[in-house]
PDB file of N, CA and C in Angstrom:
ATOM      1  N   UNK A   1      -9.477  11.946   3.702  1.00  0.00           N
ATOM      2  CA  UNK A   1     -10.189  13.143   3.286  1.00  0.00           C
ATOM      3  C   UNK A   1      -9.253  14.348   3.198  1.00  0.00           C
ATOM      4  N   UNK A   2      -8.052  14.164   3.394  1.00  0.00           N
ATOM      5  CA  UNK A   2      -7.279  15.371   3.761  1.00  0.00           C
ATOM      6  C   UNK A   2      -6.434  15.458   2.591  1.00  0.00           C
ATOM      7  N   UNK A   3      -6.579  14.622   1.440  1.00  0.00           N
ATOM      8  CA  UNK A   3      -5.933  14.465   0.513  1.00  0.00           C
ATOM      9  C   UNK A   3      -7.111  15.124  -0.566  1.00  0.00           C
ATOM     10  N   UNK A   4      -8.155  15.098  -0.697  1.00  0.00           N
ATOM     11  CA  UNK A   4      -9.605  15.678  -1.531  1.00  0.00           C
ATOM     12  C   UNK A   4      -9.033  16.805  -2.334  1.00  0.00           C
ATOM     13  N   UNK A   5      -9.258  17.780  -1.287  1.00  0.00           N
ATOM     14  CA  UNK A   5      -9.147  19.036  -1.769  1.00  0.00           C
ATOM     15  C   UNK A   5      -7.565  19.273  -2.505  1.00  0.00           C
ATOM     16  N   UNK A   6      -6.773  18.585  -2.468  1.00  0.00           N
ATOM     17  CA  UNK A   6      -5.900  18.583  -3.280  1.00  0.00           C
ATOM     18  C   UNK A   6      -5.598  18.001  -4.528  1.00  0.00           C
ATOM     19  N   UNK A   7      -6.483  16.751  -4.649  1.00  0.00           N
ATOM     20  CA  UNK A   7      -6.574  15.923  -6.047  1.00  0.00           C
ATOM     21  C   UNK A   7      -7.389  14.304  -5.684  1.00  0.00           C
ATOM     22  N   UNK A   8      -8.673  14.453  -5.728  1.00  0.00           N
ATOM     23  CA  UNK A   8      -9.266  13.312  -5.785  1.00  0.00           C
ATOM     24  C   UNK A   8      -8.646  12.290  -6.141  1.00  0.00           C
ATOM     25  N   UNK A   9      -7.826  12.072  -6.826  1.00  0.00           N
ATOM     26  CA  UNK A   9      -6.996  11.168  -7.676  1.00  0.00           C
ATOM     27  C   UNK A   9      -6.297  10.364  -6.045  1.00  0.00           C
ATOM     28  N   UNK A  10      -5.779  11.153  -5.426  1.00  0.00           N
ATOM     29  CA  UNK A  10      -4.870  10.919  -4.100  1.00  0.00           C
ATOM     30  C   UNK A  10      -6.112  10.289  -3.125  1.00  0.00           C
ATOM     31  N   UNK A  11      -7.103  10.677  -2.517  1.00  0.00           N
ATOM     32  CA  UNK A  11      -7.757  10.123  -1.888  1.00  0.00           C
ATOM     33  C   UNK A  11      -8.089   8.679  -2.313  1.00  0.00           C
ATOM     34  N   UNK A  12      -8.617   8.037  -3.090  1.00  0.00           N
ATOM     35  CA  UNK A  12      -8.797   7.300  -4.106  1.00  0.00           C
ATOM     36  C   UNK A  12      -8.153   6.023  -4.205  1.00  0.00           C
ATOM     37  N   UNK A  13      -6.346   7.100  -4.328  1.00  0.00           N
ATOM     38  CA  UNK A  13      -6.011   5.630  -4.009  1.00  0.00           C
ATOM     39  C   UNK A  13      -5.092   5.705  -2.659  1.00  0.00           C
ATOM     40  N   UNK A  14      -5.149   6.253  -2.172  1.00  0.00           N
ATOM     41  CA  UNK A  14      -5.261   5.699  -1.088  1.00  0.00           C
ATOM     42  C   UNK A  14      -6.226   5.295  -0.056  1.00  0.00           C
ATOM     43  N   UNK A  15      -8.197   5.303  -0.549  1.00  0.00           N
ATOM     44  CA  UNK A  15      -8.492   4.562  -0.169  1.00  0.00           C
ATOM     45  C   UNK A  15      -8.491   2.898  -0.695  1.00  0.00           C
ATOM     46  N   UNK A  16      -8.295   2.873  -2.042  1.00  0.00           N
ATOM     47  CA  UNK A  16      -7.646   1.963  -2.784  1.00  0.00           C
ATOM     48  C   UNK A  16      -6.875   0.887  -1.900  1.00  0.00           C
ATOM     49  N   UNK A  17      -5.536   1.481  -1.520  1.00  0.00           N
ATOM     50  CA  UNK A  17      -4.393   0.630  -1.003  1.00  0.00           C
ATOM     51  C   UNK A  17      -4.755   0.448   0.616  1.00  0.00           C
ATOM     52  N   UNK A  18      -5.836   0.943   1.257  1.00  0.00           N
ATOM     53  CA  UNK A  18      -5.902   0.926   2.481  1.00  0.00           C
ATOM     54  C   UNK A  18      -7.638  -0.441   2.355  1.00  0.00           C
ATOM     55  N   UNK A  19      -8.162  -0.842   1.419  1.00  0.00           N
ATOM     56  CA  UNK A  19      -9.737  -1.349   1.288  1.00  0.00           C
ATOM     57  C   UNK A  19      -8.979  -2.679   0.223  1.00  0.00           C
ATOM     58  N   UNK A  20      -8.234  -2.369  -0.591  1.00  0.00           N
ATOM     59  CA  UNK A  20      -7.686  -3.684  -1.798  1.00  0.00           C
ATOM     60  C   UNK A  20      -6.345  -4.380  -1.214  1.00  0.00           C
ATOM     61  N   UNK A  21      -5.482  -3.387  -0.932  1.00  0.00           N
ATOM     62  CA  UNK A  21      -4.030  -4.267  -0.464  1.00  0.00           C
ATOM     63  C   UNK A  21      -4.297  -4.649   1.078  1.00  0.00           C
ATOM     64  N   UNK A  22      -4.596  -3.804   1.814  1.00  0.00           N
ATOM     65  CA  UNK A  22      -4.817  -4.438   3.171  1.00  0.00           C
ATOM     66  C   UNK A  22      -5.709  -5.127   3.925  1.00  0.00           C
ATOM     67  N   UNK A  23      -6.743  -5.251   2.929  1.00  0.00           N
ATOM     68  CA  UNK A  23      -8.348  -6.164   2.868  1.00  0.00           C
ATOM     69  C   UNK A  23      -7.798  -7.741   2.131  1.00  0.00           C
ATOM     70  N   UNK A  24      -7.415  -7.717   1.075  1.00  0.00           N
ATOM     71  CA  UNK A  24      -6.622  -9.106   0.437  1.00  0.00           C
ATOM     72  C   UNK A  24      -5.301  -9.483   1.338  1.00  0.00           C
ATOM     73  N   UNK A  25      -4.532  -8.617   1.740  1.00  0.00           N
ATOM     74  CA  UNK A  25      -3.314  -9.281   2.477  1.00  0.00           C
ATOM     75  C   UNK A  25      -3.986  -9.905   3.997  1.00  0.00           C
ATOM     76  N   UNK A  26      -4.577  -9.446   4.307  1.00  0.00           N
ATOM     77  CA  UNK A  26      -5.365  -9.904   5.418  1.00  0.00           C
ATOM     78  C   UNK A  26      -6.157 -11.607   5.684  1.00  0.00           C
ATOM     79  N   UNK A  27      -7.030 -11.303   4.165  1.00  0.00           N
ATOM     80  CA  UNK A  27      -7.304 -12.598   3.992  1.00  0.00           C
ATOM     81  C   UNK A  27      -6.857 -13.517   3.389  1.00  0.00           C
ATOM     82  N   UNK A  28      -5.612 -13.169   2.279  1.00  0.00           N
ATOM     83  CA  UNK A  28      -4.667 -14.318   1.773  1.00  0.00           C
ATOM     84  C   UNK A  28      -4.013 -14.918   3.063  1.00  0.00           C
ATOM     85  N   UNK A  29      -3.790 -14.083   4.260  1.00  0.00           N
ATOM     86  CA  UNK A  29      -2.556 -13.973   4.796  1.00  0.00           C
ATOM     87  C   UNK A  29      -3.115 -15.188   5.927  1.00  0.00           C
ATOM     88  N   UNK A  30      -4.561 -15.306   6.131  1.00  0.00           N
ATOM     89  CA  UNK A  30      -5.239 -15.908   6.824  1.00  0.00           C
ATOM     90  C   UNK A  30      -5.988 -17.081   6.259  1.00  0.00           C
ATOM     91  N   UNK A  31      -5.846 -17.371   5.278  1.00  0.00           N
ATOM     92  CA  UNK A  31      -6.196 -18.473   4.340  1.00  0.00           C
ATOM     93  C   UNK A  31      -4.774 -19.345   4.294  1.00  0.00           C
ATOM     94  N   UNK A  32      -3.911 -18.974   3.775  1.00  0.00           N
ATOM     95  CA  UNK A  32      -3.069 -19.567   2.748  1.00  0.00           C
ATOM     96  C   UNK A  32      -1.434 -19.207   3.475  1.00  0.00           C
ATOM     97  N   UNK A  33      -1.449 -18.476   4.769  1.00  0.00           N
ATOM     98  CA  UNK A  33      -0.567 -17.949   5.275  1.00  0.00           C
ATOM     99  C   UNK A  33       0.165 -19.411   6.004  1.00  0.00           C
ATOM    100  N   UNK A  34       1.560 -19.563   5.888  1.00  0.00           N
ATOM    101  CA  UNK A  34       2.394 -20.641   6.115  1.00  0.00           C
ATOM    102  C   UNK A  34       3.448 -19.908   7.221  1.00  0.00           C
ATOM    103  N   UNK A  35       4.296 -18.903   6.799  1.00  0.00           N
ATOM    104  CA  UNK A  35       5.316 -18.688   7.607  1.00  0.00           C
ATOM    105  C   UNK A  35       4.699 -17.240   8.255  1.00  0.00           C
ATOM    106  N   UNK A  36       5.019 -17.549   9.814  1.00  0.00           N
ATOM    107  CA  UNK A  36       3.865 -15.831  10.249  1.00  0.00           C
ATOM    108  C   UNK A  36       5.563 -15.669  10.747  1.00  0.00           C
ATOM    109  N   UNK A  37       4.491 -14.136  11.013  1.00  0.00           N
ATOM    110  CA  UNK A  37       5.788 -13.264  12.083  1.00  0.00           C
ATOM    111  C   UNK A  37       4.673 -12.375  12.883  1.00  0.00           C
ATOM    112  N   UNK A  38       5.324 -12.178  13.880  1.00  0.00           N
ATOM    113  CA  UNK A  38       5.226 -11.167  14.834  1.00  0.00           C
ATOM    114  C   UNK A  38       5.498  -9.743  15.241  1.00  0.00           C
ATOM    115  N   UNK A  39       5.267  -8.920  15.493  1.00  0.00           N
ATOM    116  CA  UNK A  39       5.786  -7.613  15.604  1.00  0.00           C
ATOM    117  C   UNK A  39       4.739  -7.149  16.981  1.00  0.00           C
ATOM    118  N   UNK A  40       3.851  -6.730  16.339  1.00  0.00           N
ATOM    119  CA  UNK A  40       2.708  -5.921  17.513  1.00  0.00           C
ATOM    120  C   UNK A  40       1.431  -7.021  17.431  1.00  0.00           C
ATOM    121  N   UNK A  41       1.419  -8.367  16.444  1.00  0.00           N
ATOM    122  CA  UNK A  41       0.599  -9.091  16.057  1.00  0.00           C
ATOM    123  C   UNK A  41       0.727 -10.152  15.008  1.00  0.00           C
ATOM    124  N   UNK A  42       0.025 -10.949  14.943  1.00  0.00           N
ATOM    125  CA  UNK A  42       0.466 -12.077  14.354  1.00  0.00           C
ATOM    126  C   UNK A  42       0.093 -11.444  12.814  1.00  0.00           C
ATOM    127  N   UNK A  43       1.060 -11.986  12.076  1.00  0.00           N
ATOM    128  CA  UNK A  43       1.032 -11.631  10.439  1.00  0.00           C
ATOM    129  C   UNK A  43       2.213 -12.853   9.868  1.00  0.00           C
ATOM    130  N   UNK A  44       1.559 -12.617   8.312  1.00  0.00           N
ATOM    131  CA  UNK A  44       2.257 -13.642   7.216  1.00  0.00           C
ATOM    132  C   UNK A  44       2.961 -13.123   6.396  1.00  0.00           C
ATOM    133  N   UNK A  45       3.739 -14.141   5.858  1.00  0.00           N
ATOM    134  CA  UNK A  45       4.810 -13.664   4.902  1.00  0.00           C
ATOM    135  C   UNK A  45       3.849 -13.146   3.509  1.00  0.00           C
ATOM    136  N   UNK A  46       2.470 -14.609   3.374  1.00  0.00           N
ATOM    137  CA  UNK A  46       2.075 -14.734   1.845  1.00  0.00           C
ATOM    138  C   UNK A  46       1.206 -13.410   2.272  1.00  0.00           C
ATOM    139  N   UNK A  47       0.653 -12.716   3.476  1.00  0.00           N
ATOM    140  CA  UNK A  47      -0.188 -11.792   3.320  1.00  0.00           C
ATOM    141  C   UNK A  47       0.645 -10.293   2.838  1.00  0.00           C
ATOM    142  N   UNK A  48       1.717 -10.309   3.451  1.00  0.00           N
ATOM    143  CA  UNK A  48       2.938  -9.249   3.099  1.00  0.00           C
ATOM    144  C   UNK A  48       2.930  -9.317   1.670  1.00  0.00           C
ATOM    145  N   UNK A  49       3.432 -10.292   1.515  1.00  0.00           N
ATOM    146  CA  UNK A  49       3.675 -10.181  -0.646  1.00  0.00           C
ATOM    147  C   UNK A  49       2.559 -10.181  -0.894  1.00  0.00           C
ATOM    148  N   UNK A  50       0.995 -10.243  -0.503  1.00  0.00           N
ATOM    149  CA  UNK A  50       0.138  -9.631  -1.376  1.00  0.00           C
ATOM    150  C   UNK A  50      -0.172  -8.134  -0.941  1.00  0.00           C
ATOM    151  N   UNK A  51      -0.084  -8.088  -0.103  1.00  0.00           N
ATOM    152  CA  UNK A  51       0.188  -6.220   0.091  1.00  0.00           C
ATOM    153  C   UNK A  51       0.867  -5.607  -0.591  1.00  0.00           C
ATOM    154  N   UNK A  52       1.872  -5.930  -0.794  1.00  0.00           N
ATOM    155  CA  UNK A  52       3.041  -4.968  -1.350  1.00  0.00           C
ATOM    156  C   UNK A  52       2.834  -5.835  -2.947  1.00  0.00           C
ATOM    157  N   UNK A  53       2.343  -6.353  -3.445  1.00  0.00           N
ATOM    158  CA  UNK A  53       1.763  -6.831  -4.987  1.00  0.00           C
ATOM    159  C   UNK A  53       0.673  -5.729  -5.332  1.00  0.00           C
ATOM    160  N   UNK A  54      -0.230  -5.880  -4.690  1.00  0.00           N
ATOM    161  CA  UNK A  54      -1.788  -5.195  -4.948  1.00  0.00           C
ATOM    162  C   UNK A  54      -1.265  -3.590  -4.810  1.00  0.00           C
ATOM    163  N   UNK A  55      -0.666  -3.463  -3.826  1.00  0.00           N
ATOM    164  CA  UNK A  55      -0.237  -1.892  -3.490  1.00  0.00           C
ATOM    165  C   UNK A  55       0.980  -1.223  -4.493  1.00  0.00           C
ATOM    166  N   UNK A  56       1.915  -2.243  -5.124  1.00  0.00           N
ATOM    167  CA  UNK A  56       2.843  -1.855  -6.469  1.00  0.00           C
ATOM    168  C   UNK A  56       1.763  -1.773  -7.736  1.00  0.00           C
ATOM    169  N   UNK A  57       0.998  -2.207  -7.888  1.00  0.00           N
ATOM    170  CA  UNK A  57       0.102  -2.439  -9.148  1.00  0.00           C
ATOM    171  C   UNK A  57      -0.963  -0.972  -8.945  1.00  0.00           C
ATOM    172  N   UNK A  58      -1.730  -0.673  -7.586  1.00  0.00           N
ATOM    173  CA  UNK A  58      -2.082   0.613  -7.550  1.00  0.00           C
ATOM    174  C   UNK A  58      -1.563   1.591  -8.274  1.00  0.00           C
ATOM    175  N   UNK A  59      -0.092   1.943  -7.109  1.00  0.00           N
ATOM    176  CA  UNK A  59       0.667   2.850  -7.472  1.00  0.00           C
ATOM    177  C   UNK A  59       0.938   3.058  -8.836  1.00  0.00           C
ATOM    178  N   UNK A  60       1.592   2.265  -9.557  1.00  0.00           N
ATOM    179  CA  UNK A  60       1.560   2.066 -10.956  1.00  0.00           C
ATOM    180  C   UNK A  60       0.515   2.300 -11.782  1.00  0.00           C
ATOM    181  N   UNK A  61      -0.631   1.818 -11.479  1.00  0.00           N
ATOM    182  CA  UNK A  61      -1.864   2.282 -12.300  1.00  0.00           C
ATOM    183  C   UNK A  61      -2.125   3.958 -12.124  1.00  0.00           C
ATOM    184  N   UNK A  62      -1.330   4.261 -11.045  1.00  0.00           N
ATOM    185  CA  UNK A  62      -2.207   5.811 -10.713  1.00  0.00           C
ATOM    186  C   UNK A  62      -1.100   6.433 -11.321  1.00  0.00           C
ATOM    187  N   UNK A  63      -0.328   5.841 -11.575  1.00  0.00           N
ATOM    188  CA  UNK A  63       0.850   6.706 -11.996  1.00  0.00           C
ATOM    189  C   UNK A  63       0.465   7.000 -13.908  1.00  0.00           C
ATOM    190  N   UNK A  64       0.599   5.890 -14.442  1.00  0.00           N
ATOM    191  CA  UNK A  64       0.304   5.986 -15.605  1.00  0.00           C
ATOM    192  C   UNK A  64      -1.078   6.609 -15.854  1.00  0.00           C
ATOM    193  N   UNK A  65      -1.939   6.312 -15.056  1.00  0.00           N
ATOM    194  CA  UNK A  65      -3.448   6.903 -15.306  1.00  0.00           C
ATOM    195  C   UNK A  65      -3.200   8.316 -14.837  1.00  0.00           C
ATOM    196  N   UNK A  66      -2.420   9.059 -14.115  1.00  0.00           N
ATOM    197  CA  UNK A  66      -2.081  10.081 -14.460  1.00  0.00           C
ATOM    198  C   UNK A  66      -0.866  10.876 -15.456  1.00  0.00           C
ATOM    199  N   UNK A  67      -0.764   9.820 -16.514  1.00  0.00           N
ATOM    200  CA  UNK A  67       0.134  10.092 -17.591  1.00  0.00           C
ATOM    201  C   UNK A  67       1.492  11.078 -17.329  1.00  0.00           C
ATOM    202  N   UNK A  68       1.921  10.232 -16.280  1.00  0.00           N
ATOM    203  CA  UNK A  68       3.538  10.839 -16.063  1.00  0.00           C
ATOM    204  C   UNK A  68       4.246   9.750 -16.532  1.00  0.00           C
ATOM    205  N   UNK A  69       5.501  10.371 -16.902  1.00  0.00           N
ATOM    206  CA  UNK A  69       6.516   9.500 -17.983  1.00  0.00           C
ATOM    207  C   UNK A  69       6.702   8.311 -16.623  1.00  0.00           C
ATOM    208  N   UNK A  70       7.115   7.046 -17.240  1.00  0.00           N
ATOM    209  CA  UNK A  70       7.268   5.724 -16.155  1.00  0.00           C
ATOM    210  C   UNK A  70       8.532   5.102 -16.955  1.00  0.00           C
ATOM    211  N   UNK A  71       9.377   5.561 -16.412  1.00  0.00           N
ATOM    212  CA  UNK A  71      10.993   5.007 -16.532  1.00  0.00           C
ATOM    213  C   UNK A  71      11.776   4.690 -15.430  1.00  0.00           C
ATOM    214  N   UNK A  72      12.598   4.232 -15.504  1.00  0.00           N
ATOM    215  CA  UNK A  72      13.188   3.587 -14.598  1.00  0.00           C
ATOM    216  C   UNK A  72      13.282   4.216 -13.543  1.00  0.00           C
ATOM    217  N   UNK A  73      13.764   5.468 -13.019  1.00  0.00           N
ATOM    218  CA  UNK A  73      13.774   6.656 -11.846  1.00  0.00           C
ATOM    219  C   UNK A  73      11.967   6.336 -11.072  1.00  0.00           C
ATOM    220  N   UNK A  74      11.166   5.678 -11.934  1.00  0.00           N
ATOM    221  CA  UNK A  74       9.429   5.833 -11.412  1.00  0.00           C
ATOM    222  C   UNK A  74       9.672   4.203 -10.893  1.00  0.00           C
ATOM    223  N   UNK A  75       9.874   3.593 -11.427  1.00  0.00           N
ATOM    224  CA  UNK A  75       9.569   1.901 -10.957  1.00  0.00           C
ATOM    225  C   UNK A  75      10.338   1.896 -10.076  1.00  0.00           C
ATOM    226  N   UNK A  76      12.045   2.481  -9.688  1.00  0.00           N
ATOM    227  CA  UNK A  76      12.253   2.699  -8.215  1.00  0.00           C
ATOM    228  C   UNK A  76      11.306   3.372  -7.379  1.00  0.00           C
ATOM    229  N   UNK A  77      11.482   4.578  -7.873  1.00  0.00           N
ATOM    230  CA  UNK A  77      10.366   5.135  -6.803  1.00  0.00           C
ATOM    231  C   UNK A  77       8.955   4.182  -6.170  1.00  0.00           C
ATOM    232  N   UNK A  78       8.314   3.815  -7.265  1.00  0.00           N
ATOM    233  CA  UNK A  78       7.101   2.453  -6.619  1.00  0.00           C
ATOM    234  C   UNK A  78       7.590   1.871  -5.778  1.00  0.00           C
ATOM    235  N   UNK A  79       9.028   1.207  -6.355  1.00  0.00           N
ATOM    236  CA  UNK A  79       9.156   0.099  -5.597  1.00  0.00           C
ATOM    237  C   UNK A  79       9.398  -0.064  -3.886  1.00  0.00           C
ATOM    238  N   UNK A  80      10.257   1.351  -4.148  1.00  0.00           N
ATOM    239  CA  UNK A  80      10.808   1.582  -2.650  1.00  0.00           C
ATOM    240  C   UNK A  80       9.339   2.377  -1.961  1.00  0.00           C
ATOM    241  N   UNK A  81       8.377   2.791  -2.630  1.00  0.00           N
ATOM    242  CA  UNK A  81       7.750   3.730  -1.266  1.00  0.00           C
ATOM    243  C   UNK A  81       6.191   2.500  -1.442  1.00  0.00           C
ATOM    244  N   UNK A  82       6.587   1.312  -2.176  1.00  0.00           N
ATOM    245  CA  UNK A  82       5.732   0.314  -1.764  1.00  0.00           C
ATOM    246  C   UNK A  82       6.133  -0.480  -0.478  1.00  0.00           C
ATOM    247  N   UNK A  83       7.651  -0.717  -0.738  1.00  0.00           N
ATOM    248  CA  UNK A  83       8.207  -1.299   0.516  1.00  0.00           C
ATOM    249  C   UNK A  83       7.830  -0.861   1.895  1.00  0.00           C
ATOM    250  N   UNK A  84       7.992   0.435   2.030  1.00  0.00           N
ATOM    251  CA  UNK A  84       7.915   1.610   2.927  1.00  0.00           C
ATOM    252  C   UNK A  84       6.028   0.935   3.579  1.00  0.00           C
ATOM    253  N   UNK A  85       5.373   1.010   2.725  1.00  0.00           N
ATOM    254  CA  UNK A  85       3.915   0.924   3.372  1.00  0.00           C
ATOM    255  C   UNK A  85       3.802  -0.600   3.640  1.00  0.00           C
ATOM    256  N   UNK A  86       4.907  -1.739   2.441  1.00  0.00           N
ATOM    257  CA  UNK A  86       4.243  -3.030   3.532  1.00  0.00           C
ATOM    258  C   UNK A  86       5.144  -3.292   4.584  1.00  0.00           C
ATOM    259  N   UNK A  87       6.599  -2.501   4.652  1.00  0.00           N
ATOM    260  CA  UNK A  87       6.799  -2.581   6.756  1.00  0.00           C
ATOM    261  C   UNK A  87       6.362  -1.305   7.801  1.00  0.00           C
ATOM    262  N   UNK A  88       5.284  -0.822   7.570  1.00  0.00           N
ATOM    263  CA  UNK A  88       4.714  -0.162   7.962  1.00  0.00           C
ATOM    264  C   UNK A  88       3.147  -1.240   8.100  1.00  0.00           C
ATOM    265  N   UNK A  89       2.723  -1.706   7.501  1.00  0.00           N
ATOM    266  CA  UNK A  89       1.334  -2.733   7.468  1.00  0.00           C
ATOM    267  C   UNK A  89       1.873  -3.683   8.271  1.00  0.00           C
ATOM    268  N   UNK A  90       3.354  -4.338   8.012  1.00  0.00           N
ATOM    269  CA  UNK A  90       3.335  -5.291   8.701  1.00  0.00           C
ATOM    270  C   UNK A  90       4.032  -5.398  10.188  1.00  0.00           C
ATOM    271  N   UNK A  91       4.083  -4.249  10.312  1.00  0.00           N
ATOM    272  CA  UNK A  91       4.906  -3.726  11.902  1.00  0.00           C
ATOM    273  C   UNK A  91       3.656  -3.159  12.941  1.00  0.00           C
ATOM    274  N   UNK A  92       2.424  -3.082  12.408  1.00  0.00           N
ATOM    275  CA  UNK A  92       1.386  -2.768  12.967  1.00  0.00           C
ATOM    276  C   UNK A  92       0.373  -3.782  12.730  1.00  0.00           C
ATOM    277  N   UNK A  93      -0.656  -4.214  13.867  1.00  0.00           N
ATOM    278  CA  UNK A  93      -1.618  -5.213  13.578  1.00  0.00           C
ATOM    279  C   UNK A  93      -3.146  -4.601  14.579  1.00  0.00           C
ATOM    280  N   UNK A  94      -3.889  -5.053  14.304  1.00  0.00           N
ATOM    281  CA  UNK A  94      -5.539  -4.961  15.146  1.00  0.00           C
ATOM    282  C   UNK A  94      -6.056  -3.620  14.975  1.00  0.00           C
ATOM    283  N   UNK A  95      -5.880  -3.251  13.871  1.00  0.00           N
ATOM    284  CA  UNK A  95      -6.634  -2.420  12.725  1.00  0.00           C
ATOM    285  C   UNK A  95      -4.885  -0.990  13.707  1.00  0.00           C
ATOM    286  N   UNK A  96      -4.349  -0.960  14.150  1.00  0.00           N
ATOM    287  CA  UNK A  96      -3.418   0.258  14.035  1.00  0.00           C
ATOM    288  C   UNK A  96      -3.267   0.756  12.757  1.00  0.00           C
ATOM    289  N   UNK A  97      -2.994  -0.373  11.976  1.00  0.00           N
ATOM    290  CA  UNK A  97      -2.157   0.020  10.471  1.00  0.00           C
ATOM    291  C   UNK A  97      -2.800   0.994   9.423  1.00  0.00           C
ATOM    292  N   UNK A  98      -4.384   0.940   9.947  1.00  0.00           N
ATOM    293  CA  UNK A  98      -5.677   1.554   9.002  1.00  0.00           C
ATOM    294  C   UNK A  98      -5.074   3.445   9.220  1.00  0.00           C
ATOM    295  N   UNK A  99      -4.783   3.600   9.974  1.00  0.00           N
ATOM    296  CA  UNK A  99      -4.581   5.488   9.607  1.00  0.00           C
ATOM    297  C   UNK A  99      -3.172   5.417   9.047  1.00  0.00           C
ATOM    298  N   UNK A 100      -2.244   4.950   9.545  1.00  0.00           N
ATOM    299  CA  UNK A 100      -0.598   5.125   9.061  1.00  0.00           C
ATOM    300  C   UNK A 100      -0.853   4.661   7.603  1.00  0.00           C
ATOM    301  N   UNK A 101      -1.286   3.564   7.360  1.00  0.00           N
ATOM    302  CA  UNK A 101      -1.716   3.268   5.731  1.00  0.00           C
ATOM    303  C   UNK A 101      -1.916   4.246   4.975  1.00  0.00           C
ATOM    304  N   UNK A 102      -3.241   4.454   5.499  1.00  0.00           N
ATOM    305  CA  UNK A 102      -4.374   5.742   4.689  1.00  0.00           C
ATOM    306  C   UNK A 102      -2.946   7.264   4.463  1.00  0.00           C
ATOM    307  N   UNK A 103      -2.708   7.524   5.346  1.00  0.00           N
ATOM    308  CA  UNK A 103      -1.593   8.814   5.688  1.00  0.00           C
ATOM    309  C   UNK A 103      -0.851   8.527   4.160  1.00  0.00           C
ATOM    310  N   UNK A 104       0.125   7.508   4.802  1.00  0.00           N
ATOM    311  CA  UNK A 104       1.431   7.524   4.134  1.00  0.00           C
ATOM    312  C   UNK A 104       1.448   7.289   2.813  1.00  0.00           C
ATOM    313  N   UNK A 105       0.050   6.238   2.123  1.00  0.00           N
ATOM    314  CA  UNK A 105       0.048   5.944   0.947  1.00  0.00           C
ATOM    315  C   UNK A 105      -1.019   7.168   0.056  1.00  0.00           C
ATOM    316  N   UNK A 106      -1.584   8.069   0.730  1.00  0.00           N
ATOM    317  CA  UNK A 106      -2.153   9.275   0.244  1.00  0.00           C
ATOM    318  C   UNK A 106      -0.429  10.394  -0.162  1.00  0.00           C
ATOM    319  N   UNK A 107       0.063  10.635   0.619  1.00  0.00           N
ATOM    320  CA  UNK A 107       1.474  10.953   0.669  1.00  0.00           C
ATOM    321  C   UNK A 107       2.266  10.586  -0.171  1.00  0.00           C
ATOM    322  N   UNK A 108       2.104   9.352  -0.589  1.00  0.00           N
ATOM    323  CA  UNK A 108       3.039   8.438  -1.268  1.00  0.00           C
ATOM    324  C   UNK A 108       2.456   8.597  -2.839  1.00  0.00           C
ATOM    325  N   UNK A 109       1.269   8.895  -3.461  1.00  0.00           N
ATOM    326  CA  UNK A 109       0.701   8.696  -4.229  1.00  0.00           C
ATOM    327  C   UNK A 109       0.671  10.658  -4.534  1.00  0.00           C
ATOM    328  N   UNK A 110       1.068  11.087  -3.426  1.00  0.00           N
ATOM    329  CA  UNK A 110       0.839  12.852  -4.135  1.00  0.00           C
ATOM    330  C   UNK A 110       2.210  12.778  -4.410  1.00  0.00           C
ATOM    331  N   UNK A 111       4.021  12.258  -3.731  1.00  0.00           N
ATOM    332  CA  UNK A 111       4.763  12.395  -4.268  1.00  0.00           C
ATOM    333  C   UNK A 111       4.832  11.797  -5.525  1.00  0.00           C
ATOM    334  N   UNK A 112       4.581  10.632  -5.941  1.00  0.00           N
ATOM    335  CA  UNK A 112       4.712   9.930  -6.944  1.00  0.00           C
ATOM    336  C   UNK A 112       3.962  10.317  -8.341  1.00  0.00           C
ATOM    337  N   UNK A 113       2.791  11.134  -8.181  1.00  0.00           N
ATOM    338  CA  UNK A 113       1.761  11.688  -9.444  1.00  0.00           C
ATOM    339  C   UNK A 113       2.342  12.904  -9.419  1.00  0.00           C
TER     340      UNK A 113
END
């Protein structure tokens, strides 16, 4: 909510990447998950690459749907401040990750638009 009053667009998606990437990485990761890791909780590799899949494809959509030029200087930028939120998702487990998510990818989505 702290993102609103500055551009709906930002809340949005970052409730987006906090309800689609970390709701699917969760349950791919728990379906179909083969190699886990540990940190603060048990997590998967296949749930990680769908986090950081679903959460590059956001970003990207919000980017272009807010019609800023997307050249190469922008698909780094995705790429790296996608990275940023899935070792941040995956360094936290038992719902911790739900505010640092919400934060950083509201943040991440006002630098990037």
């Amino acid at each position: 909510m702290l993102y609103w009053p500055i551009n709906p667009l930002i809340y949005q998606g970052a409730a987006l990447i906090l309800a689609l990437s970390d709701g699917l990485a969760g349950l791919i990761g728990q379906q179909f998950g083969r190699w886990s890791y540990y940190i603060t909780g048990h997590k998967t590799a296949e749930g990680s690459f769908v986090f950081f899949s679903a959460t590059f494809l956001i970003l990207s959509g919000l980017r272009f749907y807010n019609q800023n030029p997307f050249g190469l200087s922008a698909l780094v930028s995705i790429t790296v401040t996608t990275l940023l939120l899935t070792l941040v998702e995956g360094s936290l487990s038992k719902g911790w990750d739900n505010l640092p998510i919400s934060l950083l990818g509201g943040l991440a989505i006002l630098l990037l638009i």
